[in-house]
N, C-alpha and C. Protein backbone atom coordinates (compact mmCIF):
# COMPACT_ATOMS: atom_id res chain seq x y z
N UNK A 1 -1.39 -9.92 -46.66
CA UNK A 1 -0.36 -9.18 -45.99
C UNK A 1 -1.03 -8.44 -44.83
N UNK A 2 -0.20 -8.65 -43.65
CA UNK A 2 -0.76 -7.96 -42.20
C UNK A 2 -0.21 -6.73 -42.43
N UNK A 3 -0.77 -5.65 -41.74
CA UNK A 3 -0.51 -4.46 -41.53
C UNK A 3 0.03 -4.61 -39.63
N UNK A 4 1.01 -3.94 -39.60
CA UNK A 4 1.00 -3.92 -38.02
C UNK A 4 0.49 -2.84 -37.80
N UNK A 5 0.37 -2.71 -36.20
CA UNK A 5 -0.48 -1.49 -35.34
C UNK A 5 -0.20 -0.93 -35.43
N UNK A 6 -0.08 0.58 -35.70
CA UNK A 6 0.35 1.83 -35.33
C UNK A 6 0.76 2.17 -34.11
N UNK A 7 1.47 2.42 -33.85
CA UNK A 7 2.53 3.41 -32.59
C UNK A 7 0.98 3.93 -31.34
N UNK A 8 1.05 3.89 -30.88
CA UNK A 8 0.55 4.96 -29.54
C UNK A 8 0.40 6.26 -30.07
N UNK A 9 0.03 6.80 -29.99
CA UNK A 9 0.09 7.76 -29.91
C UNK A 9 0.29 9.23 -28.76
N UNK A 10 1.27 9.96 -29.21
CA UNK A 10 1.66 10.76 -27.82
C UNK A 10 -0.12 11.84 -27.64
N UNK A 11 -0.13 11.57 -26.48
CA UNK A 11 -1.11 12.85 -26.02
C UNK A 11 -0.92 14.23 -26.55
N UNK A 12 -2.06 14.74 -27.17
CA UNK A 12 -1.89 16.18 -27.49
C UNK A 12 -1.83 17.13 -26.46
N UNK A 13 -0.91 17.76 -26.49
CA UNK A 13 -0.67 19.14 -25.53
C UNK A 13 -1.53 20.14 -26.15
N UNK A 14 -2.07 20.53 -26.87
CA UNK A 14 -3.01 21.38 -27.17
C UNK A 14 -4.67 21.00 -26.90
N UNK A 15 -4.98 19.70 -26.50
CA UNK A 15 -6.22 19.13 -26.16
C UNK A 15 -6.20 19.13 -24.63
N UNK A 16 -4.92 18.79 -24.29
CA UNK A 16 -4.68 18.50 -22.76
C UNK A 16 -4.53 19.91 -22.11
N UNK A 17 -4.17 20.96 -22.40
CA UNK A 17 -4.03 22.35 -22.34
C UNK A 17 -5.72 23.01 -22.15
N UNK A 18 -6.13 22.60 -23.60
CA UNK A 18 -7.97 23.03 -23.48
C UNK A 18 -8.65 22.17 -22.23
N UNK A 19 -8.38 20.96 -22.27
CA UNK A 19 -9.19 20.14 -21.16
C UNK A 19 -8.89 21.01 -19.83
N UNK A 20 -7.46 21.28 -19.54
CA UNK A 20 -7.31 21.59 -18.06
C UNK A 20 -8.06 22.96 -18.15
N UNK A 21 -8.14 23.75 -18.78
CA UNK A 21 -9.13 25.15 -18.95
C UNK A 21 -10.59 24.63 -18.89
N UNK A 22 -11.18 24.04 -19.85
CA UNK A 22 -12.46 23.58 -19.84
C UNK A 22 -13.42 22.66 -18.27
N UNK A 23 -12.31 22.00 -18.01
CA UNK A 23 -12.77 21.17 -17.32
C UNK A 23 -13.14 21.65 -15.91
N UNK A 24 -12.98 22.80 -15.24
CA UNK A 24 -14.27 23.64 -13.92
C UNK A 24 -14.71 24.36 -14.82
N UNK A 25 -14.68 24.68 -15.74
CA UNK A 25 -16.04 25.46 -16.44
C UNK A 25 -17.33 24.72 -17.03
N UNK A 26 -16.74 23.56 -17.65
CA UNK A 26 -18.06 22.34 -17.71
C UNK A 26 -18.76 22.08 -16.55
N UNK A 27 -17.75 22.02 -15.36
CA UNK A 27 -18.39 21.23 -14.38
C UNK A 27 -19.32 22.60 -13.52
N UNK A 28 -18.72 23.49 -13.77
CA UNK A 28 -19.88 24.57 -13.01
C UNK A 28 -21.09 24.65 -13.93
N UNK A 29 -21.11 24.55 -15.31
CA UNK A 29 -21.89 24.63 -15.90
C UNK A 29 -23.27 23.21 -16.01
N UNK A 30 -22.37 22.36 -15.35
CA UNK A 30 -23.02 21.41 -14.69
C UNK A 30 -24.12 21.47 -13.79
N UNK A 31 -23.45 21.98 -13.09
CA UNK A 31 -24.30 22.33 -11.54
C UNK A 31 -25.28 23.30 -11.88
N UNK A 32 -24.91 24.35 -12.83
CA UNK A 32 -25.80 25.65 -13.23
C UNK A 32 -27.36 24.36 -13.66
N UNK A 33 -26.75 23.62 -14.47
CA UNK A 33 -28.15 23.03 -15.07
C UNK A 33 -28.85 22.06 -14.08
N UNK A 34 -28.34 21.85 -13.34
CA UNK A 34 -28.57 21.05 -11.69
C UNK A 34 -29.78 22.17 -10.70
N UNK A 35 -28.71 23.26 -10.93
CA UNK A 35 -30.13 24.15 -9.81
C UNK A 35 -31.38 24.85 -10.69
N UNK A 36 -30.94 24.83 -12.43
CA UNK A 36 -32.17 25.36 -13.23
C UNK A 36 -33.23 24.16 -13.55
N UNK A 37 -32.67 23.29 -13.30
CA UNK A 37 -33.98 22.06 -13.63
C UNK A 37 -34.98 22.26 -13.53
N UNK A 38 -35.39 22.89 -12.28
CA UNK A 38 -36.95 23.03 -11.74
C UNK A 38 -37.83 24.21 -12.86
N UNK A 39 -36.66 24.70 -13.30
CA UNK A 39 -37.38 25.92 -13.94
C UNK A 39 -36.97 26.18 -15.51
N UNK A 40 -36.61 25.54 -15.49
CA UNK A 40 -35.78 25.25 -17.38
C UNK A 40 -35.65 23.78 -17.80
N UNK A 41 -35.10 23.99 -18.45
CA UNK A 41 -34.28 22.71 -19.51
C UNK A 41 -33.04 21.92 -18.75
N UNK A 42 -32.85 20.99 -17.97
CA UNK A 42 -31.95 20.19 -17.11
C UNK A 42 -32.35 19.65 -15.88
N UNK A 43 -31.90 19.30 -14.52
CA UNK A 43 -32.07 18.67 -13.62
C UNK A 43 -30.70 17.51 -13.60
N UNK A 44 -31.27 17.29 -12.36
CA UNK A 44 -30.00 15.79 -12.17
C UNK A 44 -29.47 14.88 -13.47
N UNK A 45 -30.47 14.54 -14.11
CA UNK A 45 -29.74 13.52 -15.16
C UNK A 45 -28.94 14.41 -16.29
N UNK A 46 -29.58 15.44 -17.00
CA UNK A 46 -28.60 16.66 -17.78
C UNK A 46 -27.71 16.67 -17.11
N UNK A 47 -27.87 17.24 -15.91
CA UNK A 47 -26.47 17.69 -15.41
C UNK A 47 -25.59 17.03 -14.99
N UNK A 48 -25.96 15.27 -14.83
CA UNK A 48 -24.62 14.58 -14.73
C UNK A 48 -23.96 13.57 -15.80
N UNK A 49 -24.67 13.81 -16.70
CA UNK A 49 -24.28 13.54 -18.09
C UNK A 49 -23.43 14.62 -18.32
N UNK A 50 -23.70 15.90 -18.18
CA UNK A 50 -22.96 17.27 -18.83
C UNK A 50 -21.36 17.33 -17.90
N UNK A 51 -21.98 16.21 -16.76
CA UNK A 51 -20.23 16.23 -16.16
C UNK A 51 -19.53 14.64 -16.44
N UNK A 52 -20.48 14.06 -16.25
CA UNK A 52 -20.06 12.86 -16.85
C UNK A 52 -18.94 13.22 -18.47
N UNK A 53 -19.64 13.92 -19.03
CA UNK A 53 -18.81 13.98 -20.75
C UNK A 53 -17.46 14.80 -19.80
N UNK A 54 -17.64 16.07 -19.14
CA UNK A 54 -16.51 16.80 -18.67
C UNK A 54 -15.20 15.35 -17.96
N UNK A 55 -15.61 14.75 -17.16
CA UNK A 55 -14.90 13.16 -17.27
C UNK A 55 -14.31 13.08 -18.27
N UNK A 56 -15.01 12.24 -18.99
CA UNK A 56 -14.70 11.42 -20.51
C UNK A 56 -13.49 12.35 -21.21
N UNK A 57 -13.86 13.83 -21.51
CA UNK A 57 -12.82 14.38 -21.78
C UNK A 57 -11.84 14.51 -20.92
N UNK A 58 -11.37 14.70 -19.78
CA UNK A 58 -10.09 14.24 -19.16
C UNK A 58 -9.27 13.36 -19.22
N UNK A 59 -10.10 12.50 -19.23
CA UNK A 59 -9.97 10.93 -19.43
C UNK A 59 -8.88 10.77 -20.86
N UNK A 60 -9.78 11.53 -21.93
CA UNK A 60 -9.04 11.07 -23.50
C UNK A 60 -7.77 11.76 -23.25
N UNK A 61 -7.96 13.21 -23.00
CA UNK A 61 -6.61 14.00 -22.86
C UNK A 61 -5.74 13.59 -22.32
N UNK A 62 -6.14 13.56 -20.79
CA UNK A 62 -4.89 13.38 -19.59
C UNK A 62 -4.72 11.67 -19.67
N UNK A 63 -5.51 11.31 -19.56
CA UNK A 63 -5.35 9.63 -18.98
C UNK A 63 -6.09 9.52 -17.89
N UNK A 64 -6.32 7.89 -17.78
CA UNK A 64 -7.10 7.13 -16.42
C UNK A 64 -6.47 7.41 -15.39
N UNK A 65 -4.92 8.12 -15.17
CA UNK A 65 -4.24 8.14 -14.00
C UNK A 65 -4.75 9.64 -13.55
N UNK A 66 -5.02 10.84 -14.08
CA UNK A 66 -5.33 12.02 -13.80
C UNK A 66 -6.94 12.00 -13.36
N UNK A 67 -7.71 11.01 -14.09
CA UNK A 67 -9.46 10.74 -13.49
C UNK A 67 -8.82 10.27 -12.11
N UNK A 68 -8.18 8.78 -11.65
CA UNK A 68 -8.35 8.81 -10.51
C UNK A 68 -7.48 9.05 -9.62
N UNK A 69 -6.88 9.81 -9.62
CA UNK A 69 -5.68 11.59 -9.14
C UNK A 69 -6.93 12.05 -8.41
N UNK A 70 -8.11 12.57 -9.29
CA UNK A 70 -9.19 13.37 -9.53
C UNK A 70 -10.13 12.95 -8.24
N UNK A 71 -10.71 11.90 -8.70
CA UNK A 71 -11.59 11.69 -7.97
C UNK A 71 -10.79 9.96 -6.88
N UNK A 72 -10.52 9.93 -5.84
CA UNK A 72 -9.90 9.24 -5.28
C UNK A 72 -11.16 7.98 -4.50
N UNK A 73 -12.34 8.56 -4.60
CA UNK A 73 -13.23 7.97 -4.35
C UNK A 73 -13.92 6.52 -4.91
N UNK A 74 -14.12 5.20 -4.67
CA UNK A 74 -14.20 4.26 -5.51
C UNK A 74 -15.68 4.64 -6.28
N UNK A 75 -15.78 4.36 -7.73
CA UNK A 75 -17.20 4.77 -8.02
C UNK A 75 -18.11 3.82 -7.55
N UNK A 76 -18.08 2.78 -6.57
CA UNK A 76 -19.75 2.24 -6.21
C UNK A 76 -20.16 2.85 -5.27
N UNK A 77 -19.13 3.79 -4.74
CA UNK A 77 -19.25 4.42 -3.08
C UNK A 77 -20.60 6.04 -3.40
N UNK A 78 -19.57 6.07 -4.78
CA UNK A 78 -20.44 7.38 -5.50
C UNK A 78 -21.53 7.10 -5.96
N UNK A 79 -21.80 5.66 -6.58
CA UNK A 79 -23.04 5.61 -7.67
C UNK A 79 -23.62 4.90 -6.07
N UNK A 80 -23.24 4.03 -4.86
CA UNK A 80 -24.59 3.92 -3.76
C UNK A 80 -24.82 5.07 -2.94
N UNK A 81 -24.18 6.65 -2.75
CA UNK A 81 -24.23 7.34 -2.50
C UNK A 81 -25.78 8.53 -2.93
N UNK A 82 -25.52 8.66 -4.31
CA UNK A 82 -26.24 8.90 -5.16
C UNK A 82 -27.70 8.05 -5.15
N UNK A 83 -27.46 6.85 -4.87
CA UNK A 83 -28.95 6.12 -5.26
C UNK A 83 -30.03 6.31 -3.46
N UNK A 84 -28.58 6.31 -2.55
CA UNK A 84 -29.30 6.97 -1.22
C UNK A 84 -29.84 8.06 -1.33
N UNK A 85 -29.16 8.87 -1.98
CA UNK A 85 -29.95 10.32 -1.30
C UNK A 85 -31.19 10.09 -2.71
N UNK A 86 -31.32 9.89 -3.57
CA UNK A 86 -32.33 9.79 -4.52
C UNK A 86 -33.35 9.07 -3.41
N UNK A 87 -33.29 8.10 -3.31
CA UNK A 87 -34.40 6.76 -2.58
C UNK A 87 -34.62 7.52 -1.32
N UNK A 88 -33.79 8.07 -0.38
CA UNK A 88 -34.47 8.85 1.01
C UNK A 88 -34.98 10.17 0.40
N UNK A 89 -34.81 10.63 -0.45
CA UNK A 89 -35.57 11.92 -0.54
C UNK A 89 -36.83 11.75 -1.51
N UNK A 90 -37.20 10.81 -2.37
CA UNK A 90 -38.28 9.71 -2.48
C UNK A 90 -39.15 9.47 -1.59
N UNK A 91 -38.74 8.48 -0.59
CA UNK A 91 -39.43 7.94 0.19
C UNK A 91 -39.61 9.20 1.42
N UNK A 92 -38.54 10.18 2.08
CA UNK A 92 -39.06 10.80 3.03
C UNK A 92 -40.71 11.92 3.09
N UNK A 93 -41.27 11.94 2.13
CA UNK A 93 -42.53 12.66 2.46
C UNK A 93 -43.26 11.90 2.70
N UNK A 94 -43.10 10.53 2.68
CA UNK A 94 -44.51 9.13 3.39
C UNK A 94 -44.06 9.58 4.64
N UNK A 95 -42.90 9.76 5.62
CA UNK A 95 -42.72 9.78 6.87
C UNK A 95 -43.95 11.00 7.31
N UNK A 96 -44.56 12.39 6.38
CA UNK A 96 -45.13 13.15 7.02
C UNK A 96 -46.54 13.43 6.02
N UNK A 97 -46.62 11.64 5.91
CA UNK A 97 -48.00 11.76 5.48
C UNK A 97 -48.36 12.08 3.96
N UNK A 98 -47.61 12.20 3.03
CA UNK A 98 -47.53 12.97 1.91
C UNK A 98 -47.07 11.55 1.16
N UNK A 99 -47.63 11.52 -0.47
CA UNK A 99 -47.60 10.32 -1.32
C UNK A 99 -45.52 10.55 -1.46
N UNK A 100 -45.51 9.25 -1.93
CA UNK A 100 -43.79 9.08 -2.56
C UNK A 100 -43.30 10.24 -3.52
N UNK A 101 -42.61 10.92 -3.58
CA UNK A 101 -41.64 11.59 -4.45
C UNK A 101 -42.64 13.06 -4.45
N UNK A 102 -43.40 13.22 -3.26
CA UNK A 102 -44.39 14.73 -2.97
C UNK A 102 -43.04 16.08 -3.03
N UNK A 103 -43.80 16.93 -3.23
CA UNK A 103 -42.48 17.97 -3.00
C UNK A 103 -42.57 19.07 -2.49
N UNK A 104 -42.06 19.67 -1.52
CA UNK A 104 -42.65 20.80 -1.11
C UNK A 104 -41.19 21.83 -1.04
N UNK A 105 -41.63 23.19 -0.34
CA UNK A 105 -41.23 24.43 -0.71
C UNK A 105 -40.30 24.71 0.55
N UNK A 106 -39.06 24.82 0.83
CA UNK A 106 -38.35 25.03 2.10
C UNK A 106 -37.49 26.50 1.92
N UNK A 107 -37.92 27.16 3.02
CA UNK A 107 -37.35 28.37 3.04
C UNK A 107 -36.13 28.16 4.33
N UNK A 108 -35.05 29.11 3.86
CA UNK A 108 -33.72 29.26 4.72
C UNK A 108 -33.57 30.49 4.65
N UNK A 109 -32.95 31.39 5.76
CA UNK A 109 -32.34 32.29 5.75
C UNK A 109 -31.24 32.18 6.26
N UNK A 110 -30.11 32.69 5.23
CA UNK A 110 -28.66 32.67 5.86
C UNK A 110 -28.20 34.18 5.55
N UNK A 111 -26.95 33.89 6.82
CA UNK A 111 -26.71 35.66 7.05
C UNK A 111 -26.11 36.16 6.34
N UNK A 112 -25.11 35.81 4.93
CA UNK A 112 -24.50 36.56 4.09
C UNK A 112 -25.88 36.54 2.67
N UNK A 113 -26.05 35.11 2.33
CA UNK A 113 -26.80 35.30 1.34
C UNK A 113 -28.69 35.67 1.37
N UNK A 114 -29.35 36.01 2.69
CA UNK A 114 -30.75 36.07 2.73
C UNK A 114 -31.37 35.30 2.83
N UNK A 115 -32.74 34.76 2.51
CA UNK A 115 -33.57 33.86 2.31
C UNK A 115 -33.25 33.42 0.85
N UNK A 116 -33.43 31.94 1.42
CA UNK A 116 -33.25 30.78 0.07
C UNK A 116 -34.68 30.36 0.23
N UNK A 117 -35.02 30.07 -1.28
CA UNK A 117 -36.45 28.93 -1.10
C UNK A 117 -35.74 27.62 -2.02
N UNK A 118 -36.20 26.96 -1.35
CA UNK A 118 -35.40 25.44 -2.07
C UNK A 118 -37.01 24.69 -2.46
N UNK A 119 -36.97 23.96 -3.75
CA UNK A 119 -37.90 23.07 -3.51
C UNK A 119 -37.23 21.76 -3.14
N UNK A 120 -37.87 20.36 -2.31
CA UNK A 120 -36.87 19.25 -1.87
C UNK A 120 -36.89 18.38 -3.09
N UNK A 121 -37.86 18.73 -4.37
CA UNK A 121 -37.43 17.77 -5.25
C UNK A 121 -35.67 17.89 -5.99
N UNK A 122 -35.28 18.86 -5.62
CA UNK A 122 -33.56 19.40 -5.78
C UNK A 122 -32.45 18.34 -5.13
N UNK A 123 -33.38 17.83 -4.15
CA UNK A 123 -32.20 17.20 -3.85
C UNK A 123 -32.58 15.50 -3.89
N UNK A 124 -33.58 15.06 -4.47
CA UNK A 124 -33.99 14.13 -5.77
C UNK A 124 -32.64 14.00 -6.66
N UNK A 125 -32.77 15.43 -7.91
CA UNK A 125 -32.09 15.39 -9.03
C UNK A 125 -30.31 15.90 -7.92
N UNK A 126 -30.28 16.02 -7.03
CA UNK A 126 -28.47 15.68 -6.36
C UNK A 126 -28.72 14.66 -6.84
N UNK A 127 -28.97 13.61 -6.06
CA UNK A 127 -28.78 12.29 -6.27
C UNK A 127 -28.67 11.40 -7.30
N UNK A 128 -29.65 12.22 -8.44
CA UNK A 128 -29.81 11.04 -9.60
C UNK A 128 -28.19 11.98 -10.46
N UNK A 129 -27.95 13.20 -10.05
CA UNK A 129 -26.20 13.64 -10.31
C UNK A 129 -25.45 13.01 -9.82
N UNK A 130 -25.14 12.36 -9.01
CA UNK A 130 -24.30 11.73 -8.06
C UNK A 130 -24.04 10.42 -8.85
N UNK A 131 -25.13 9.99 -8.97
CA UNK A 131 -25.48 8.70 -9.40
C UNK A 131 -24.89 8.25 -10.59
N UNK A 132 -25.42 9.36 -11.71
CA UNK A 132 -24.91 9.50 -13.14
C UNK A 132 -23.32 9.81 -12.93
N UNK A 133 -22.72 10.44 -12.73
CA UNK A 133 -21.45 10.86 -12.68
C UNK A 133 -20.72 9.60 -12.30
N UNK A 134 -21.04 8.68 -10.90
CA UNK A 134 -20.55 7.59 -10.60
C UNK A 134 -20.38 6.77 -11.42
N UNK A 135 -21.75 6.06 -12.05
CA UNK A 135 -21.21 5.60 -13.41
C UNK A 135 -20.58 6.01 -14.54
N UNK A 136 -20.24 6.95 -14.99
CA UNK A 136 -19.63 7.74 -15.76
C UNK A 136 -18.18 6.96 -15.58
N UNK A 137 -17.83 7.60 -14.32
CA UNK A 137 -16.24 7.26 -13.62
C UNK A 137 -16.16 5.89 -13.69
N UNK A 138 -17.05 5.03 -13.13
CA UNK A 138 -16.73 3.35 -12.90
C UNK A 138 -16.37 3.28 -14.73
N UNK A 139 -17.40 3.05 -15.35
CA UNK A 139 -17.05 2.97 -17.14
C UNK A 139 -15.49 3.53 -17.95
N UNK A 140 -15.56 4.60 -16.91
CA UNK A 140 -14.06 4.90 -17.57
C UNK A 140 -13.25 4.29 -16.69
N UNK A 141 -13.69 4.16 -15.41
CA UNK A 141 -11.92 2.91 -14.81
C UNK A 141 -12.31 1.71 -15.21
N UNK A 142 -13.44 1.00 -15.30
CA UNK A 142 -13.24 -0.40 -16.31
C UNK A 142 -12.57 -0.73 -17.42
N UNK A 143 -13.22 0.27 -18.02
CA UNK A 143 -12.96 0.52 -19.58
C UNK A 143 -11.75 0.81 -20.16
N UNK A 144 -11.57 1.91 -19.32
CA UNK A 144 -10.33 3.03 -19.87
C UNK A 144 -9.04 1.58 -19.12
N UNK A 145 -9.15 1.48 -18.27
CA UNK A 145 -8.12 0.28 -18.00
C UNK A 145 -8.08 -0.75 -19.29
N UNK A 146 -8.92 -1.54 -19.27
CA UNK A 146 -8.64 -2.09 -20.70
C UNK A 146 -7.89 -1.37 -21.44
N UNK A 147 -8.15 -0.25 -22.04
CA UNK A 147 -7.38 0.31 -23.25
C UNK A 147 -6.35 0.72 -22.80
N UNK A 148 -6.06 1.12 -21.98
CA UNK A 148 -4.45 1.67 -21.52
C UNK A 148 -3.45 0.50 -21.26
N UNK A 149 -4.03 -0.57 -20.92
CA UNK A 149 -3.43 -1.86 -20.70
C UNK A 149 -3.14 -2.63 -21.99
N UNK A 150 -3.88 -2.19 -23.45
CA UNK A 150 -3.76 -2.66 -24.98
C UNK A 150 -2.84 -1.61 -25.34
N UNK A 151 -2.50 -0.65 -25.10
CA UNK A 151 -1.57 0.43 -25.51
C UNK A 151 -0.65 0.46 -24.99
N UNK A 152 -0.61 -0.11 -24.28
CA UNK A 152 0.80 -0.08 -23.04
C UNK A 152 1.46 -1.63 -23.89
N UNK A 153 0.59 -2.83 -24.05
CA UNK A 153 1.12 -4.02 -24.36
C UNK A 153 1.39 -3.55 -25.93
N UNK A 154 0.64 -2.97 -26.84
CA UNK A 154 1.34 -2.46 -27.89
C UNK A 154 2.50 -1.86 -28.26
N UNK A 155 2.78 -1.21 -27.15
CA UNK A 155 3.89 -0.36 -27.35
C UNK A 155 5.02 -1.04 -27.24
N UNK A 156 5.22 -2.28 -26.02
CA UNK A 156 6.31 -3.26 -25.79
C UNK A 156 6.36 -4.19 -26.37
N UNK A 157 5.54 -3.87 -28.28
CA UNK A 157 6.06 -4.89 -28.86
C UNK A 157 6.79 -4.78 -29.80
């Protein structure tokens, strides 16, 4: 004896409620672990995993139509975006003589916030964020299409 499928299920309004709260607080908390890398526990790949999941949960709550609402951008544009600025900020210290992936110390002063010291391996781990997050998004519009397209044909039967 077959069992048939179960129904769809309606989206929770109490998950979808937490997601829309959660979801700029993950993602700042993202970035927080993006600029502590150099000096703690994170960098680029933590931190775009930690937004990558902030994704994924939208994704379950809201749906594939609210991710790309979200981000309107195609993800290869994001994940070759990401692999540029990784690979030129790599390769740019051979231009001044200095081995591949060298890193040095850049000071800014700007007029509201003072002097910044940046190190350039920061904008290394942008990129390998960029990168991660892109795939994140492509996996869930591959993916998540599949399943919304099995739930959708479930339902019209």
């Amino acid at each position: 004896m077959t069992h048939p499928d179960p129904e769809p299920a309606e989206p929770s309004l109490m998950l979808a409620a937490a997601t829309r709260a959660l979801f700029p607080t993950v993602l700042v908390f993202s970035l927080y672990l993006l600029l502590v890398g150099h000096y703690g526990p994170g960098g680029g790949f933590a931190a775009g995993l930690v937004a990558g999941l902030a994704f994924v949960l939208r994704h379950i709550a809201l749906g594939g139509a609210e991710v790309r609402a979200l981000v309107p951008v195609r993800p290869p544009v994001i994940i070759g975006s990401g692999l540029l600025i990784a690979v030129l900020t790599a390769l740019a210290p051979v231009a001044f003589g200095a081995p591949v992936l060298a890193s040095t110390k850049l000071s800014v002063s700007l007029p509201v916030l003072g002097p910044i010291a940046v190190q350039t391996s920061l904008f290394l781990d942008i990129g390998v964020y960029v990168l991660i997050v892109g795939v994140v998004i492509d996996l869930l519009r591959s993916l998540g299409a599949g399943i919304e397209r099995d739930m959708r044909d479930a339902g019209e039967q």
